[in-house]
PDB file of N, CA and C in Angstrom:
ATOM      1  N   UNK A   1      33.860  -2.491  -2.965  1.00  0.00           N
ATOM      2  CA  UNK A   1      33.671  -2.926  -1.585  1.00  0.00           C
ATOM      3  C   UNK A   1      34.873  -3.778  -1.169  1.00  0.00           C
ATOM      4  N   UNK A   2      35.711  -3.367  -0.115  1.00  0.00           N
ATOM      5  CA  UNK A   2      36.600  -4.013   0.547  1.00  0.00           C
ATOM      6  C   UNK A   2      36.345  -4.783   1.603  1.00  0.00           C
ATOM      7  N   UNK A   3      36.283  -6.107   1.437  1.00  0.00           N
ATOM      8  CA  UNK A   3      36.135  -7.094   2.352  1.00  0.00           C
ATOM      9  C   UNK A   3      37.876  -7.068   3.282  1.00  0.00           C
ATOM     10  N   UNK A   4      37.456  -7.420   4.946  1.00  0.00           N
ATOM     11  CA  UNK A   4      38.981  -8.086   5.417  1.00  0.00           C
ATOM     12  C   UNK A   4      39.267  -9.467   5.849  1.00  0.00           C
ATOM     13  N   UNK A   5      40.721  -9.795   5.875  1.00  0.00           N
ATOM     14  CA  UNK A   5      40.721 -11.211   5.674  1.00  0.00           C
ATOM     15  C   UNK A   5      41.696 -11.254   7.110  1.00  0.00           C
ATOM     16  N   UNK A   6      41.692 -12.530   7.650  1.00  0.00           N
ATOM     17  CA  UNK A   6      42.263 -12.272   9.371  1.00  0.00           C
ATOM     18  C   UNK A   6      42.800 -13.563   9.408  1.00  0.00           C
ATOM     19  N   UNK A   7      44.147 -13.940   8.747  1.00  0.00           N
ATOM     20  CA  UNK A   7      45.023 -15.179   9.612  1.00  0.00           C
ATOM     21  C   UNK A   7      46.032 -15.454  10.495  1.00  0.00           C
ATOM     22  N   UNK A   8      46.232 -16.306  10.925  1.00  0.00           N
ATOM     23  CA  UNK A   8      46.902 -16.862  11.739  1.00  0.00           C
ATOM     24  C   UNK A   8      47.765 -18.052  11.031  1.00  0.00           C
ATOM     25  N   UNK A   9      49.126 -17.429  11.500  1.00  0.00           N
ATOM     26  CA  UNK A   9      50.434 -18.314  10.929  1.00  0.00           C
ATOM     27  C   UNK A   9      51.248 -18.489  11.648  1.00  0.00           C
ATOM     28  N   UNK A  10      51.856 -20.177  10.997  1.00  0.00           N
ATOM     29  CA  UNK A  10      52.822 -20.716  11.996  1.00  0.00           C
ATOM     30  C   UNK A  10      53.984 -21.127  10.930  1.00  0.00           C
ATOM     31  N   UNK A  11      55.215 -20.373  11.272  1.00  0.00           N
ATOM     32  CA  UNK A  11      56.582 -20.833  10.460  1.00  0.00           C
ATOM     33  C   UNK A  11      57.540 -21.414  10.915  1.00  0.00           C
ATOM     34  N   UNK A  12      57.739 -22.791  10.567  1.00  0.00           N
ATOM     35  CA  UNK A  12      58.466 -23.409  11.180  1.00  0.00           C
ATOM     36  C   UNK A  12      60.156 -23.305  10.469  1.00  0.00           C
ATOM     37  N   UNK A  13      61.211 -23.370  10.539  1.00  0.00           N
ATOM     38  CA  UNK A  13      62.598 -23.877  10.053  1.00  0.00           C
ATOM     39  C   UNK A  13      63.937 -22.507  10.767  1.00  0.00           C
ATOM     40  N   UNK A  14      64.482 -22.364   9.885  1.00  0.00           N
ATOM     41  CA  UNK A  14      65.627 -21.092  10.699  1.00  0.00           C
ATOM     42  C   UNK A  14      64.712 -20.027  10.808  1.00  0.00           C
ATOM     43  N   UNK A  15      63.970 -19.609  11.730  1.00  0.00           N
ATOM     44  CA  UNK A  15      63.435 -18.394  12.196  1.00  0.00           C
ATOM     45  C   UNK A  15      63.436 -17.544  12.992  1.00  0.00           C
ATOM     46  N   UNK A  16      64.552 -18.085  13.811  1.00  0.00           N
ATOM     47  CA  UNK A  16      64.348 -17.100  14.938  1.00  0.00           C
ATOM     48  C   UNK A  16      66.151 -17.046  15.192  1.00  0.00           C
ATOM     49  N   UNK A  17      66.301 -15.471  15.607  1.00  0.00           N
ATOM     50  CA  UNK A  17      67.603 -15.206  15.466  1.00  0.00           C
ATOM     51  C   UNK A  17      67.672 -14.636  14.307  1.00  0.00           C
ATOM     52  N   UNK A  18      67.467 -14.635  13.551  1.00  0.00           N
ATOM     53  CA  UNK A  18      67.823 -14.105  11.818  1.00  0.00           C
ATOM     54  C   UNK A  18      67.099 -12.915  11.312  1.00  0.00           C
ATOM     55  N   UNK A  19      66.378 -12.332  12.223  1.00  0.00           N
ATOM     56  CA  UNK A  19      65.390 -11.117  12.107  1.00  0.00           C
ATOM     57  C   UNK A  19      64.116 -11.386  11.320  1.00  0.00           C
ATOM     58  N   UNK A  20      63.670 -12.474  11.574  1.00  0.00           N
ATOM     59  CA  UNK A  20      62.438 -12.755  11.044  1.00  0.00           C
ATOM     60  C   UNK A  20      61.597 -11.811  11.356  1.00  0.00           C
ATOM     61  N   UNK A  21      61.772 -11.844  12.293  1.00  0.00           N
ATOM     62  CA  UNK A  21      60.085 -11.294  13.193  1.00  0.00           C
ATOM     63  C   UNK A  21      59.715  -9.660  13.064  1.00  0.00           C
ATOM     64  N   UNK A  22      61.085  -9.085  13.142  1.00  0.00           N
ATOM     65  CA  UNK A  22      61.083  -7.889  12.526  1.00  0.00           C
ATOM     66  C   UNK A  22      60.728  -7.272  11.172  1.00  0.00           C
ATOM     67  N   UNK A  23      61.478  -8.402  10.390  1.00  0.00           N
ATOM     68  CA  UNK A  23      61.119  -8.309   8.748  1.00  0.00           C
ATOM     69  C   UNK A  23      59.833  -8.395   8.680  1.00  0.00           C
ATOM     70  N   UNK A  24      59.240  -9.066   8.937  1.00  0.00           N
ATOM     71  CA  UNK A  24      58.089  -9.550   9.163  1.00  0.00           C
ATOM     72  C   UNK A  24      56.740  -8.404   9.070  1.00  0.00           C
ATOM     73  N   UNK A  25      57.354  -7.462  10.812  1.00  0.00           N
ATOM     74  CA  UNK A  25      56.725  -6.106  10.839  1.00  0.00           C
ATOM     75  C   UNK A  25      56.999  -5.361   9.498  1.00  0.00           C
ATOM     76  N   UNK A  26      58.223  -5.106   9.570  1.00  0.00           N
ATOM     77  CA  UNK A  26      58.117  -4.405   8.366  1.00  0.00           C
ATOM     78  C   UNK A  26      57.405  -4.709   7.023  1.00  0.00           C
ATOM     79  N   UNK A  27      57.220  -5.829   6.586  1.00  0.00           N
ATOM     80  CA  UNK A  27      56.390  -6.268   5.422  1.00  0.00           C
ATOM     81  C   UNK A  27      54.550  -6.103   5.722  1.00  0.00           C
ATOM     82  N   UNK A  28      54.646  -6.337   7.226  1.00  0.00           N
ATOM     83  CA  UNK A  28      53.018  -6.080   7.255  1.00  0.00           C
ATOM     84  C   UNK A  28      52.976  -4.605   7.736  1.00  0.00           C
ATOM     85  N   UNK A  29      53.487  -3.633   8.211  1.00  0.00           N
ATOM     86  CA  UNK A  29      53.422  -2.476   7.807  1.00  0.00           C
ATOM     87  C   UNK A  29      53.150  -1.688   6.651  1.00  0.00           C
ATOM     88  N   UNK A  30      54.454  -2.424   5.736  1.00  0.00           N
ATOM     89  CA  UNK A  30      54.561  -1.611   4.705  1.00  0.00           C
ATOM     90  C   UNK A  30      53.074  -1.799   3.595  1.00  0.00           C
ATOM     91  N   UNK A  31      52.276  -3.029   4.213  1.00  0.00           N
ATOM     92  CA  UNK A  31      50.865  -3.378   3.416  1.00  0.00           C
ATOM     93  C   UNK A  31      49.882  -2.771   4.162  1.00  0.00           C
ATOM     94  N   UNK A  32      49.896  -2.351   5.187  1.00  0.00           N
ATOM     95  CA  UNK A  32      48.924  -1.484   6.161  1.00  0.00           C
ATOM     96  C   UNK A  32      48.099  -3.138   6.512  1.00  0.00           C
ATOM     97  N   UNK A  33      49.174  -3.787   6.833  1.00  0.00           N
ATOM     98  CA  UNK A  33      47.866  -4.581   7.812  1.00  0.00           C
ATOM     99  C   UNK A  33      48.292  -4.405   9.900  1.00  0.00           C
ATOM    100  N   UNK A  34      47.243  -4.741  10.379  1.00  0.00           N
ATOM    101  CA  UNK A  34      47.141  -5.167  11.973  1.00  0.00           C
ATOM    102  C   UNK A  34      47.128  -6.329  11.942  1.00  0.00           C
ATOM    103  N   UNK A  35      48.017  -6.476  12.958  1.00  0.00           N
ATOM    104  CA  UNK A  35      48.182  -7.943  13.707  1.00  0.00           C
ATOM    105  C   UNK A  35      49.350  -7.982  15.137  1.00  0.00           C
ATOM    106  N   UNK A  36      50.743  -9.258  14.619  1.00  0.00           N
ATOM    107  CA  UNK A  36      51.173  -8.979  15.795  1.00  0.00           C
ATOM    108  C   UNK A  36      51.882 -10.165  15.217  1.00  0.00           C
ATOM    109  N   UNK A  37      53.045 -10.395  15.651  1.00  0.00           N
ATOM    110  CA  UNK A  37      54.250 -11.430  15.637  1.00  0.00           C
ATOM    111  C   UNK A  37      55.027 -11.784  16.664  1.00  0.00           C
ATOM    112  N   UNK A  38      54.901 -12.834  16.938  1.00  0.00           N
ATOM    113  CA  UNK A  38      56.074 -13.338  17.772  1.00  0.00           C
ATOM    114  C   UNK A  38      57.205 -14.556  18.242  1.00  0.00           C
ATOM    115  N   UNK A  39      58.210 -14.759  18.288  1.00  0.00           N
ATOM    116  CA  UNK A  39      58.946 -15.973  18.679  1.00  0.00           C
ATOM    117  C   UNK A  39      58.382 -17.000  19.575  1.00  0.00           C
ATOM    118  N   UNK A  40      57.714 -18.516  19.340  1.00  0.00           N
ATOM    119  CA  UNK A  40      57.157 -19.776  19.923  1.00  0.00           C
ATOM    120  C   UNK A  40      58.670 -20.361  20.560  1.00  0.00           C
ATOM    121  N   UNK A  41      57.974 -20.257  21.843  1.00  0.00           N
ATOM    122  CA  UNK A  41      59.338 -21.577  22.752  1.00  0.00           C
ATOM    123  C   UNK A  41      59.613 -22.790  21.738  1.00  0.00           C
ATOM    124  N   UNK A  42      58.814 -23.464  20.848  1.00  0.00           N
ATOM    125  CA  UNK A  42      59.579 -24.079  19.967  1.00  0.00           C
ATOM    126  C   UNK A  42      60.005 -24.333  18.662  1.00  0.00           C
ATOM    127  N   UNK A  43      60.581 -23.079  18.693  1.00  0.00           N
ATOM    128  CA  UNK A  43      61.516 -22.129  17.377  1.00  0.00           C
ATOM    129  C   UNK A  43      60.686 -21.758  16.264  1.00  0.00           C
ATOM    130  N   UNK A  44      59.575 -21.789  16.552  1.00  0.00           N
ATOM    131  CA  UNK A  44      58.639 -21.327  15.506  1.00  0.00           C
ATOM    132  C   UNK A  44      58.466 -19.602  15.210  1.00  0.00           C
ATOM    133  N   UNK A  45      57.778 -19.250  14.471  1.00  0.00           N
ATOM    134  CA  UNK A  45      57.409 -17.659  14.924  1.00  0.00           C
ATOM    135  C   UNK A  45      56.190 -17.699  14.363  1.00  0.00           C
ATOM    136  N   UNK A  46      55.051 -17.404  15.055  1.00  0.00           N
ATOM    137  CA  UNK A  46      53.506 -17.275  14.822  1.00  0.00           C
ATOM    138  C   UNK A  46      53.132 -15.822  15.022  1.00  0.00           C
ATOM    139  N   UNK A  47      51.991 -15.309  14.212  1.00  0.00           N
ATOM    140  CA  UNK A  47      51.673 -14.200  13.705  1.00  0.00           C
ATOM    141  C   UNK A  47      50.275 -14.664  13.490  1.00  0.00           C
ATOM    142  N   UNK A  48      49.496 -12.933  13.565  1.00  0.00           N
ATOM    143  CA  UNK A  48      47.938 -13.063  13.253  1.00  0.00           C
ATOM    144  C   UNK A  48      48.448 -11.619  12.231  1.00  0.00           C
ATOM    145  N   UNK A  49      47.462 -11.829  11.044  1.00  0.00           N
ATOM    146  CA  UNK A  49      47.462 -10.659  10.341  1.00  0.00           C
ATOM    147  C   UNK A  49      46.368 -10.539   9.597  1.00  0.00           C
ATOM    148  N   UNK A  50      45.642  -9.042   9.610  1.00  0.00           N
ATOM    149  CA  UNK A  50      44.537  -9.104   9.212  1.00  0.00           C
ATOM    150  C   UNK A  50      44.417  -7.841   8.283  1.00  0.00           C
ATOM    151  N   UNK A  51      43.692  -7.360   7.525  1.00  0.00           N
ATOM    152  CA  UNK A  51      43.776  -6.673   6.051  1.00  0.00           C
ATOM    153  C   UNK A  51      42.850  -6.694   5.144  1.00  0.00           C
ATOM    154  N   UNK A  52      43.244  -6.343   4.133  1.00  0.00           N
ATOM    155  CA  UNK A  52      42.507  -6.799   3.087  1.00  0.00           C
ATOM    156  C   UNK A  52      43.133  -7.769   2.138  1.00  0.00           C
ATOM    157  N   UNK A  53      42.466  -8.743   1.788  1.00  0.00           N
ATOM    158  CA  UNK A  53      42.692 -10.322   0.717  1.00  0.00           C
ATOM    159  C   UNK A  53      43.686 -10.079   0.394  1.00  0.00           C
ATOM    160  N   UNK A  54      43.851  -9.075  -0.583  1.00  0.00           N
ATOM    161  CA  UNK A  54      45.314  -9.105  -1.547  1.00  0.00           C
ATOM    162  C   UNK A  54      46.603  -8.664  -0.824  1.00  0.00           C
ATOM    163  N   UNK A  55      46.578  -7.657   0.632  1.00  0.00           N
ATOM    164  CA  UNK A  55      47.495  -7.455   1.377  1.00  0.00           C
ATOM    165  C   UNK A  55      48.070  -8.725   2.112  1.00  0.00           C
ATOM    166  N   UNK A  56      46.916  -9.248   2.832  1.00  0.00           N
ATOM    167  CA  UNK A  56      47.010 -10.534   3.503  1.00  0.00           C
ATOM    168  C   UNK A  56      48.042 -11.427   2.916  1.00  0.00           C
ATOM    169  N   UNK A  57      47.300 -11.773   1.485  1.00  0.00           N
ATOM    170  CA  UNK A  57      48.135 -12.584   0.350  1.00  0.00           C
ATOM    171  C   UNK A  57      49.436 -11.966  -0.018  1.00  0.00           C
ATOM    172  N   UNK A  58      49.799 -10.880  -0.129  1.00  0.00           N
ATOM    173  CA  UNK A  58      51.040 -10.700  -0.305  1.00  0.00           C
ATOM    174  C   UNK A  58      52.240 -10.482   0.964  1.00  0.00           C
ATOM    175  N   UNK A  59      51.609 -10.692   2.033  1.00  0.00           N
ATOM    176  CA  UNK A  59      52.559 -10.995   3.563  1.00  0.00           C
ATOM    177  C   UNK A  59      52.696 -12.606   3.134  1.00  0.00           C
ATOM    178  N   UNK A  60      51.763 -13.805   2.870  1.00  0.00           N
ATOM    179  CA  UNK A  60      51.856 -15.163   2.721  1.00  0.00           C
ATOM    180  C   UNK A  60      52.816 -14.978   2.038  1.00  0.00           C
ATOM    181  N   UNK A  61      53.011 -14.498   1.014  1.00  0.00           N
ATOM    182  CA  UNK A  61      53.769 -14.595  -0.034  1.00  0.00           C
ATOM    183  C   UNK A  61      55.437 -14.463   0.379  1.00  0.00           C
ATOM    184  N   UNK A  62      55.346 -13.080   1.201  1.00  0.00           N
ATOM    185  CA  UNK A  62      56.750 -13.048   1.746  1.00  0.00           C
ATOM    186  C   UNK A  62      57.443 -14.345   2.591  1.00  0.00           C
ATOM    187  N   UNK A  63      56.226 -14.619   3.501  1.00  0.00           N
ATOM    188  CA  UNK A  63      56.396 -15.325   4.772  1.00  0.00           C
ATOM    189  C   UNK A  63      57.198 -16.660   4.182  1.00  0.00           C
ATOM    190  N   UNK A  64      56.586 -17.162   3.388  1.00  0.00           N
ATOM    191  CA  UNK A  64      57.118 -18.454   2.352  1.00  0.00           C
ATOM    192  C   UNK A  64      58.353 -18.466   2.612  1.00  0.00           C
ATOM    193  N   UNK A  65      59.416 -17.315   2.142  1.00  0.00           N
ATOM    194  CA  UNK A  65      60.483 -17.001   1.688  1.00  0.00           C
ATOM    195  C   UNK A  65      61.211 -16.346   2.509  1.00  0.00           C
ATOM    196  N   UNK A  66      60.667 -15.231   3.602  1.00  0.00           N
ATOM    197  CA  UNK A  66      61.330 -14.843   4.535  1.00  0.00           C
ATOM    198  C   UNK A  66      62.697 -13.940   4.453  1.00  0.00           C
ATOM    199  N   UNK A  67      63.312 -13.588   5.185  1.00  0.00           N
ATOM    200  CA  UNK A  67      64.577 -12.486   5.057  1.00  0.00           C
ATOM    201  C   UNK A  67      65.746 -13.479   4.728  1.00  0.00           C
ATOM    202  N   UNK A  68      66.599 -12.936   4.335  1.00  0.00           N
ATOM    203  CA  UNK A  68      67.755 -12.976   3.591  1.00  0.00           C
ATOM    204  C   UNK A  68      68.643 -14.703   4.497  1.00  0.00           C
ATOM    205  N   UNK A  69      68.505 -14.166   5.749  1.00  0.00           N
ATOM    206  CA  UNK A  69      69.466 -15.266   6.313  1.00  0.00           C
ATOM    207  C   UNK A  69      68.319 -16.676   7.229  1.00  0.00           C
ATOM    208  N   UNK A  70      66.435 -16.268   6.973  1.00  0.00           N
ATOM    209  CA  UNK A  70      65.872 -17.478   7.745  1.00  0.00           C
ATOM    210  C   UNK A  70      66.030 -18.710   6.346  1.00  0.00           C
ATOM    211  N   UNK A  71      65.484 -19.949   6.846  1.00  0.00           N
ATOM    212  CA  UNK A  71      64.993 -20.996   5.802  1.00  0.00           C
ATOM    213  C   UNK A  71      63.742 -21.081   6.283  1.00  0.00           C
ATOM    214  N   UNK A  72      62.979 -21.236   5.497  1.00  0.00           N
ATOM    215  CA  UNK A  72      61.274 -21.388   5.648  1.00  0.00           C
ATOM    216  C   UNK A  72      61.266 -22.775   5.217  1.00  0.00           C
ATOM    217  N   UNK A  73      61.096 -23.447   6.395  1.00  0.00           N
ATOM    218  CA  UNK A  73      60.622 -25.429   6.083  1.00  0.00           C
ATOM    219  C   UNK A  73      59.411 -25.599   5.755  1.00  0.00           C
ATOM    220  N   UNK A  74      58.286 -24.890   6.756  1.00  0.00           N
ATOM    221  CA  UNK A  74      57.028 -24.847   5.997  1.00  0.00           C
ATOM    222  C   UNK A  74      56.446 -23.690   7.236  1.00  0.00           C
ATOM    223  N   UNK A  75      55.281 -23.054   6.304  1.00  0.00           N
ATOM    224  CA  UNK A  75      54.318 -22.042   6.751  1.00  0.00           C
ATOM    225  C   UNK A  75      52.499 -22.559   6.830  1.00  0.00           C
ATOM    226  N   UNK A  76      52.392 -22.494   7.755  1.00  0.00           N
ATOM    227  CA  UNK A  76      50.744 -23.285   7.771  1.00  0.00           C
ATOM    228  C   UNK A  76      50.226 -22.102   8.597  1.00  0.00           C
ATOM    229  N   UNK A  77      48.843 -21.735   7.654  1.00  0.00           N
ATOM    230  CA  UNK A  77      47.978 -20.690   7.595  1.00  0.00           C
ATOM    231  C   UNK A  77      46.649 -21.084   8.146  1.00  0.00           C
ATOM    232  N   UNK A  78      46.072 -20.486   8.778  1.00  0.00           N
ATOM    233  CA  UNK A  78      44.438 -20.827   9.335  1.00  0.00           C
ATOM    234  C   UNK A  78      43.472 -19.369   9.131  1.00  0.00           C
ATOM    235  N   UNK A  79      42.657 -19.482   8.376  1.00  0.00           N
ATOM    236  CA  UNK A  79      41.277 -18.101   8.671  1.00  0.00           C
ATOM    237  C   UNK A  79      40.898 -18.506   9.715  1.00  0.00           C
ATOM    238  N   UNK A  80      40.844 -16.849  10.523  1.00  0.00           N
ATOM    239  CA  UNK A  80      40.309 -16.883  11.867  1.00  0.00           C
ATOM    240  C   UNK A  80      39.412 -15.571  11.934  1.00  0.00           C
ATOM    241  N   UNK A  81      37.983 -15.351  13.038  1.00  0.00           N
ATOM    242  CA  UNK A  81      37.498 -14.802  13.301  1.00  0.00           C
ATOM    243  C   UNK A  81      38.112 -13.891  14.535  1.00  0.00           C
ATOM    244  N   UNK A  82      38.678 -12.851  14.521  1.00  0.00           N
ATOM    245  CA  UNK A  82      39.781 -12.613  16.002  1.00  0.00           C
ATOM    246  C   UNK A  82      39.665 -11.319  15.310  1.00  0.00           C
ATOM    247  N   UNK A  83      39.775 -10.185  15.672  1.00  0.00           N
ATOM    248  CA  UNK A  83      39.738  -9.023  16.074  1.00  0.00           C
ATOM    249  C   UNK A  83      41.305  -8.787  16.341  1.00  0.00           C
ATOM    250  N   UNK A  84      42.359  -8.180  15.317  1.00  0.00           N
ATOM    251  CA  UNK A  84      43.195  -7.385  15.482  1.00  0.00           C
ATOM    252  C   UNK A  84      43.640  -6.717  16.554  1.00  0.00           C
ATOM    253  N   UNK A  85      44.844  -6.265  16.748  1.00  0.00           N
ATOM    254  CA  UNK A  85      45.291  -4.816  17.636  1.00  0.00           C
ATOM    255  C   UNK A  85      45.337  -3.975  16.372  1.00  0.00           C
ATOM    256  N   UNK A  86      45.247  -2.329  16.858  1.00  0.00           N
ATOM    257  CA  UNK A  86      44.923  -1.902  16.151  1.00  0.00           C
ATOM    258  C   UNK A  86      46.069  -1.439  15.242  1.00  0.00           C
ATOM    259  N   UNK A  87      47.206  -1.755  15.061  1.00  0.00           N
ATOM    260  CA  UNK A  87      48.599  -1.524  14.388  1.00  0.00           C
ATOM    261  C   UNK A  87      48.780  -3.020  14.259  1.00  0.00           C
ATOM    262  N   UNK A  88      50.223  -3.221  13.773  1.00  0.00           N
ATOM    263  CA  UNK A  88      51.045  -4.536  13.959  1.00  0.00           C
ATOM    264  C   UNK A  88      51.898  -4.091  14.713  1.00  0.00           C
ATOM    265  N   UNK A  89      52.247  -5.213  15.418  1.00  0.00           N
ATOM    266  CA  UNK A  89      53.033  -5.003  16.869  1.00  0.00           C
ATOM    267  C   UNK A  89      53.752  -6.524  17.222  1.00  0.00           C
ATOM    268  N   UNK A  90      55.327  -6.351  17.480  1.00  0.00           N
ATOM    269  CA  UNK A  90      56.110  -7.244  18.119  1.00  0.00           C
ATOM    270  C   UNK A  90      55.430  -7.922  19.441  1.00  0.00           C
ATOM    271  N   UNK A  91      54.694  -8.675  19.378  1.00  0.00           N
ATOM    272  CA  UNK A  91      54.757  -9.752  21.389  1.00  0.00           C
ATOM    273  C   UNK A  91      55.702 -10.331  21.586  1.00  0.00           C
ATOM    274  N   UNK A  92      56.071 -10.283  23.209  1.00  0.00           N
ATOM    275  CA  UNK A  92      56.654 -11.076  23.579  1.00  0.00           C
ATOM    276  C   UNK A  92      56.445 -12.276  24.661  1.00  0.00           C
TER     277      UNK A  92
END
């Protein structure tokens, strides 16, 4: 039985400009989760992603660490009750 798990994240440090947000898609793609990412007016990039536990957990995992040229200062995670889009998808 596959339970799904649905958070909401906020990354604060070099994130934006550096292809975070893209990488990003691509990592929650490549786990088959729904959600959605996007650049915060103050330089943050927040994301909802929802899945299953161990997919979920292995986007956290990336997010930590991020693409080649962001710095990840810190990542703060919340479980939320929210209903997905039905892909992952760039907002703007």
């Amino acid at each position: 039985m596959s339970s799904t798990r649905t958070v909401r994240g906020s990354v604060s440090g070099r994130v934006q400009g550096v292809a975070y947000r893209m990488s990003l898609l691509q990592e929650a793609n490549a786990l088959n989760l729904a959600g959605w990412v996007r650049n915060s007016a103050d330089g943050r990039v927040l994301f909802l992603a929802s899945g299953t536990p161990e997919s979920v957990e292995a986007l956290l995992e990336w997010a930590r660490r991020g693409p080649a040229l962001a710095r990840v200062d810190s990542l703060t995670v919340k479980d939320v009750e929210e209903a997905p889009p039905a892909t992952f998808e760039v907002r703007f």
